[in-house]
Protein backbone atom coordinates (compact mmCIF):
# COMPACT_ATOMS: atom_id res chain seq x y z
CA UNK A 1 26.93 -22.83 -9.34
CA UNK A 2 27.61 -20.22 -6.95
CA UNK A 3 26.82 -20.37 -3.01
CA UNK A 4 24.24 -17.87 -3.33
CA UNK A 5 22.34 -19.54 -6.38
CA UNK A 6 23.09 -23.23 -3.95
CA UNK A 7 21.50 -21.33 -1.06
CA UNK A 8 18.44 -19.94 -3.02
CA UNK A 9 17.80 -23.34 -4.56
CA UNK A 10 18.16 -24.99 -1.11
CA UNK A 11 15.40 -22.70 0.26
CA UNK A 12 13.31 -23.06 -2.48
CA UNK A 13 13.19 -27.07 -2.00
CA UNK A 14 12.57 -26.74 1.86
CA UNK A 15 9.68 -24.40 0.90
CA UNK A 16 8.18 -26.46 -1.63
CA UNK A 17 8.00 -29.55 1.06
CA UNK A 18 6.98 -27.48 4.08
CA UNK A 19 6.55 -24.09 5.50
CA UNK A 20 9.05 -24.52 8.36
CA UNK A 21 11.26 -22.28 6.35
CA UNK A 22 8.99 -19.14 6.21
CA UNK A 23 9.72 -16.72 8.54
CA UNK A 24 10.14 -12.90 8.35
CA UNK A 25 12.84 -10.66 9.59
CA UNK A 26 11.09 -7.77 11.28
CA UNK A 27 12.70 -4.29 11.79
CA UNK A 28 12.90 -3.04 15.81
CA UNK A 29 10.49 -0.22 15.23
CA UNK A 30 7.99 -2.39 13.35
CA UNK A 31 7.63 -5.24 15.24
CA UNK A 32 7.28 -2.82 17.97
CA UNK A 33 4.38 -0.93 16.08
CA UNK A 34 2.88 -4.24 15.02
CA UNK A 35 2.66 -5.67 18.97
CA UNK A 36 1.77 -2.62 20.55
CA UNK A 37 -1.61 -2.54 17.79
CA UNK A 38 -1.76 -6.27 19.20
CA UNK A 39 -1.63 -5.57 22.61
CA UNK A 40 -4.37 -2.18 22.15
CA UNK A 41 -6.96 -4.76 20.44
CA UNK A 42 -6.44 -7.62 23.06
CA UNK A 43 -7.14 -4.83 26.01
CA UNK A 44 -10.32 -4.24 23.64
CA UNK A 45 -11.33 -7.75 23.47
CA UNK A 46 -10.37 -7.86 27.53
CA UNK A 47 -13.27 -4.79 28.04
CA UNK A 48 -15.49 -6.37 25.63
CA UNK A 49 -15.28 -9.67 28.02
CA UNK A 50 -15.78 -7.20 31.09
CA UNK A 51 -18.51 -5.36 29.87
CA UNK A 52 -20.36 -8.50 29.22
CA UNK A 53 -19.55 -9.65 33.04
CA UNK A 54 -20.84 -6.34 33.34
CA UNK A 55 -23.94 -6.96 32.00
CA UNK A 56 -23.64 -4.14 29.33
CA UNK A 57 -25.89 -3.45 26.70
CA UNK A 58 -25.94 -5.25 23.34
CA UNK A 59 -25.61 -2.17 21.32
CA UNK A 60 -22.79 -1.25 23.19
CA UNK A 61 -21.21 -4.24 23.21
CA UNK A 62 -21.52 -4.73 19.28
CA UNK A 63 -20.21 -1.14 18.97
CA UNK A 64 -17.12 -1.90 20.80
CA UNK A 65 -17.04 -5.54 19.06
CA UNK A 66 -17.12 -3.19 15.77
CA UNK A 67 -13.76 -1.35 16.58
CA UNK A 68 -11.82 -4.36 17.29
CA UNK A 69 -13.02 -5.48 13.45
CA UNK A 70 -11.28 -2.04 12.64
CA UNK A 71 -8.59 -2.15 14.64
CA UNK A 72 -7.76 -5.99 13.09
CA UNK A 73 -8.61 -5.05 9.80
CA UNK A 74 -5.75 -2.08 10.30
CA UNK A 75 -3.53 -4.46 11.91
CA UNK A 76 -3.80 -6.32 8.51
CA UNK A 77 -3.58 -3.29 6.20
CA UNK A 78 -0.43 -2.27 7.75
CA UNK A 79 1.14 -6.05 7.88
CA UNK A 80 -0.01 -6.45 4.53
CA UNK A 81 1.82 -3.28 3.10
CA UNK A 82 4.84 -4.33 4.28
CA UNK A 83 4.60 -7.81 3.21
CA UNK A 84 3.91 -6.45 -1.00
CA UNK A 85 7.26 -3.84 -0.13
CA UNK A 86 9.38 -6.46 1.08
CA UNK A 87 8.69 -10.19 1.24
CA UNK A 88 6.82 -10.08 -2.49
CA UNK A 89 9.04 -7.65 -3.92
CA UNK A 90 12.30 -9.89 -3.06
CA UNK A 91 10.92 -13.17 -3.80
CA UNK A 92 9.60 -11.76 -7.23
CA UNK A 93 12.92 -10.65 -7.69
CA UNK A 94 14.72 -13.87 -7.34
CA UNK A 95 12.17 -15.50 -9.94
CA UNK A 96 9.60 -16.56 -7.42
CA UNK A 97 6.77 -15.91 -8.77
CA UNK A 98 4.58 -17.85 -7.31
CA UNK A 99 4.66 -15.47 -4.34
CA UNK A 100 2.16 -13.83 -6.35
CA UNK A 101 0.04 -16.58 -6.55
CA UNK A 102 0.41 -16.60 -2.37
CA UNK A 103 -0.57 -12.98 -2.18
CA UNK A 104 -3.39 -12.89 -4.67
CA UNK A 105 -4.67 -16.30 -2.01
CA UNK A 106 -4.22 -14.12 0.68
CA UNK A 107 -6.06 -11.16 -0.93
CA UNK A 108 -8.77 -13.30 -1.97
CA UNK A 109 -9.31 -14.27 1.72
CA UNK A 110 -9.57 -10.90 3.52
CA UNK A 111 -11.91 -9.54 0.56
């Protein structure tokens, strides 16, 4: 048995007992994409919490409430496309396939 295959199958056995060994290697420029959506829906949740100090009206309070849904459900679009191109794609590769099972979990969730 090579290191590699020793390495893979030593992963594989720490994932199957926990999750402590699931993590994700993000590039500079998305991570930086990903946090700056972040940070633009917290200020959103921020003025929602202000305009309700504010006594603002409902309507315009759900309206704004409605845009954070977007902006989250965007947030998860774009995190979820790059989760299928990379983290599925490799595992699948490598004979994982219950990654697939994981994803199709996942879909099932946000649908």
């Amino acid at each position: 048995m090579n290191q590699e295959q020793l390495e893979r199958d030593m992963a594989d056995a720490c994932e199957k007992r926990c999750n402590c060994c699931k993590k994700k290697q993000r590039e500079e420029a998305e991570l930086r994409k990903l946090m700056n959506r972040l940070s633009r829906i917290e200020g959103q949740v921020r003025g929602v919490k202000g305009m309700l100090s504010n006594d603002a009206y409902c309507i315009d309070i759900i309206t704004q409430v409605a845009a954070i849904q977007s902006a989250l459900t965007s947030f998860n679009k774009a995190l979820l496309k790059e989760h299928i191109t990379t983290c599925v794609v490799e595992d699948v590769k490598l004979g994982r396939e219950e990654k697939v099972d994981e994803l199709i979990t996942t879909l099932q969730k946000l649908i």
